[in-house]
C-alpha atoms as a PDB file:
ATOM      1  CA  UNK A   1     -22.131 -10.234  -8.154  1.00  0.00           C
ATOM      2  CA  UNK A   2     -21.103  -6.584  -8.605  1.00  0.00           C
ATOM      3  CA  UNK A   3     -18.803  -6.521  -5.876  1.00  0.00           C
ATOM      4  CA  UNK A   4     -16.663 -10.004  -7.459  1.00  0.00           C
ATOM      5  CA  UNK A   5     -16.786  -7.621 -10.746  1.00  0.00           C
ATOM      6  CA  UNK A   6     -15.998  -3.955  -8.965  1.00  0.00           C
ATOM      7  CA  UNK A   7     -12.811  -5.623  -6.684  1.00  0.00           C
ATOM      8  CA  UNK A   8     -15.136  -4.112  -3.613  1.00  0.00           C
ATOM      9  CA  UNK A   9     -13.377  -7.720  -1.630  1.00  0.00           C
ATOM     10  CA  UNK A  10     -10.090  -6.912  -2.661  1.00  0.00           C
ATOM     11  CA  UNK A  11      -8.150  -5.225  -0.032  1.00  0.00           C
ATOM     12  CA  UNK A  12      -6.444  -2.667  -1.679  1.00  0.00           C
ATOM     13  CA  UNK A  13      -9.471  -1.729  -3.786  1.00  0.00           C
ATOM     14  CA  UNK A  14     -11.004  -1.940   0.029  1.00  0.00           C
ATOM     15  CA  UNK A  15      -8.252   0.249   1.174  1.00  0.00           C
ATOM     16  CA  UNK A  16      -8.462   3.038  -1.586  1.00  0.00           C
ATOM     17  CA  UNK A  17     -11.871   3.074  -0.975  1.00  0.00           C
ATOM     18  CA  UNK A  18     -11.779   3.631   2.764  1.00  0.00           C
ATOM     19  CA  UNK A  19      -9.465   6.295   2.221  1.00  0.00           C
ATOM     20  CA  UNK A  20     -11.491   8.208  -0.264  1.00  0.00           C
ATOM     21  CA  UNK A  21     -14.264   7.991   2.340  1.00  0.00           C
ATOM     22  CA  UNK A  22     -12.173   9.267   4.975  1.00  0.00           C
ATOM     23  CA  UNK A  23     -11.098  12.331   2.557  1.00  0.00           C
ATOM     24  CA  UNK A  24     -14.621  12.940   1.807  1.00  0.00           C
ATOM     25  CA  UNK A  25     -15.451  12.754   5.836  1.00  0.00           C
ATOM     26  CA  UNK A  26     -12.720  15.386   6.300  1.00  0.00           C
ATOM     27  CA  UNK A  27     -13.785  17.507   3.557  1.00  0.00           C
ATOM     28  CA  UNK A  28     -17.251  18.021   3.864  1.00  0.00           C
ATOM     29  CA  UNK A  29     -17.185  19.694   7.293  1.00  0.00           C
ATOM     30  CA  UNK A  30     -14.494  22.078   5.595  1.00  0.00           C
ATOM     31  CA  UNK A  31     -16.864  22.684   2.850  1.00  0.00           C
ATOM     32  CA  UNK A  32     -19.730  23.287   5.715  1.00  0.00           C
ATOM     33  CA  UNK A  33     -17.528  25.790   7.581  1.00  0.00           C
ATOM     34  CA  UNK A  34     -17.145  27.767   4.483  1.00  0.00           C
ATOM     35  CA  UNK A  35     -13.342  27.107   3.934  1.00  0.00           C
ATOM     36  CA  UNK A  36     -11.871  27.459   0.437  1.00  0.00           C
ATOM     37  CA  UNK A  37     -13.144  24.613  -2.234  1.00  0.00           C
ATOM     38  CA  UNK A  38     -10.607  24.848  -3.861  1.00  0.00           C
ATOM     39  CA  UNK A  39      -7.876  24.479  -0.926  1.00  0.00           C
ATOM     40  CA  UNK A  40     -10.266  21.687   0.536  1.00  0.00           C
ATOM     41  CA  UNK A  41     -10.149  19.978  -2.798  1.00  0.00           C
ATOM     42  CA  UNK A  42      -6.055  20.076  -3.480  1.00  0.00           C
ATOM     43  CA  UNK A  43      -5.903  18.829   0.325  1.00  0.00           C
ATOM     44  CA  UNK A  44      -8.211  16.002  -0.391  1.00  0.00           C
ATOM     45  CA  UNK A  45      -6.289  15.273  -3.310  1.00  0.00           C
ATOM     46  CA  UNK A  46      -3.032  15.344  -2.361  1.00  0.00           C
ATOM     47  CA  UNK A  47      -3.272  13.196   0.406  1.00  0.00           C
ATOM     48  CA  UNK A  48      -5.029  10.427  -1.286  1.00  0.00           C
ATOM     49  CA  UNK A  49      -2.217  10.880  -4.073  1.00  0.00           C
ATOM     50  CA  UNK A  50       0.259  10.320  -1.265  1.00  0.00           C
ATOM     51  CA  UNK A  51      -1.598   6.969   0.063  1.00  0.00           C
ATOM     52  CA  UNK A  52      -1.973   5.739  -3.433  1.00  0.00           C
ATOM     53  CA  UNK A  53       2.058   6.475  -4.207  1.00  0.00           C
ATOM     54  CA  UNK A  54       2.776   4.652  -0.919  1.00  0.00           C
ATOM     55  CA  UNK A  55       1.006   1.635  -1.566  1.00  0.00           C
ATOM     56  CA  UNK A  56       2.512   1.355  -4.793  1.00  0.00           C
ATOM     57  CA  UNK A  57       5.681   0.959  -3.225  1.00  0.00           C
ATOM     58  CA  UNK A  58       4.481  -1.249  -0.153  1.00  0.00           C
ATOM     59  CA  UNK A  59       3.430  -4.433  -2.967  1.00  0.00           C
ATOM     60  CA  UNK A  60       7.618  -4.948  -4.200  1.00  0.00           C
ATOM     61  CA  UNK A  61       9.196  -4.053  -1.103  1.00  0.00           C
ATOM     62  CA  UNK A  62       6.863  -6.549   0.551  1.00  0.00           C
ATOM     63  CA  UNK A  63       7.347  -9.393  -2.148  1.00  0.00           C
ATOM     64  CA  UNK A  64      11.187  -8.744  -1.843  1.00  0.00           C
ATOM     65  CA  UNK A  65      11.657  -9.037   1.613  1.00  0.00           C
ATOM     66  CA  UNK A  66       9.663 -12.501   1.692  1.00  0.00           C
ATOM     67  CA  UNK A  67      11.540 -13.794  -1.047  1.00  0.00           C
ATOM     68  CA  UNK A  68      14.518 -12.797   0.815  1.00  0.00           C
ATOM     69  CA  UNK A  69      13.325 -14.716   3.805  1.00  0.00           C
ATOM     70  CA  UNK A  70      12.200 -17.431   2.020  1.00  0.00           C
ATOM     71  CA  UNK A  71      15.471 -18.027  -0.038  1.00  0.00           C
ATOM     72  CA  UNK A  72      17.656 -17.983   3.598  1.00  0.00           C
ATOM     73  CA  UNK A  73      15.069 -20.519   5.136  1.00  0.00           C
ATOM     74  CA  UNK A  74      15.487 -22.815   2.317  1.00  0.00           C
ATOM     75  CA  UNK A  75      19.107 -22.250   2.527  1.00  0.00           C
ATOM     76  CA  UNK A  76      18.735 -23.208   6.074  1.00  0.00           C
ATOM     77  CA  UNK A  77      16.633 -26.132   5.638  1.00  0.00           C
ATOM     78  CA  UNK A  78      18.659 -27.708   2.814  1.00  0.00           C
ATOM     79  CA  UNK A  79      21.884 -26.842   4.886  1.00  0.00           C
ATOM     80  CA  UNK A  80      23.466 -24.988   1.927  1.00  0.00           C
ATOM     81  CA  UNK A  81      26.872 -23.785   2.263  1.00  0.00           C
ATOM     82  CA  UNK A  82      27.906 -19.786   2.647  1.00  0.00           C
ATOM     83  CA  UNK A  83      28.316 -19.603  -1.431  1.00  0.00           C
ATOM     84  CA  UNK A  84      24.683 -19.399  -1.270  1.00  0.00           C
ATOM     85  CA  UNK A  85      24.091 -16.867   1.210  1.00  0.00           C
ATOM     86  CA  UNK A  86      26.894 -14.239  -0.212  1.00  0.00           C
ATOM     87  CA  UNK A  87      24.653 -13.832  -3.027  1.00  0.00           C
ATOM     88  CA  UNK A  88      21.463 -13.324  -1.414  1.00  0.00           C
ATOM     89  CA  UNK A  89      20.242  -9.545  -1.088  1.00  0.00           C
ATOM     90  CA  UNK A  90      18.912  -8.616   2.621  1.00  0.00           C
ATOM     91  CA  UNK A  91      15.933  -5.901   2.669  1.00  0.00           C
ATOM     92  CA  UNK A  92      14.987  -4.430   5.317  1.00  0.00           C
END
């Protein structure tokens, strides 16, 4: 029941928390080496800062372009005219 609670089956909560185990994987043998902390830790931040950003961005772009698609195959299926196409917006 934790899990259901945490979002541990959710992929993007599965997805952050693969890459924060992949940072950690990267970082520790940097730590172990003797390398900076403190440059290990901005590195391990920033690029999990970077994921996170993308990913924010991947959800509306996503949703867009299917809406997109779905508006033209309704268009298609209903055999609407080329009024309703000019006003559709193509992502890609």
């Amino acid at each position: 029941m934790k899990n259901a609670r945490s979002g541990a089956s959710h992929p993007p909560v599965r997805r952050i928390r693969e890459d924060r185990a992949a940072g950690v994987e990267r970082a520790v043998p940097e730590l172990a080496r003797g390398d900076d902390p403190k440059t290990v830790l901005e590195a391990l931040s920033h690029g999990l800062t970077n994921k996170l950003m993308a990913r924010s961005y991947e959800t509306p772009i996503q949703r867009a372009r299917e809406t997109s698609s779905l508006m033209a195959l309704v268009a298609r299926l209903y055999q609407l005219g080329a009024a309703t196409n000019s006003s559709a917006v193509v992502i890609r």
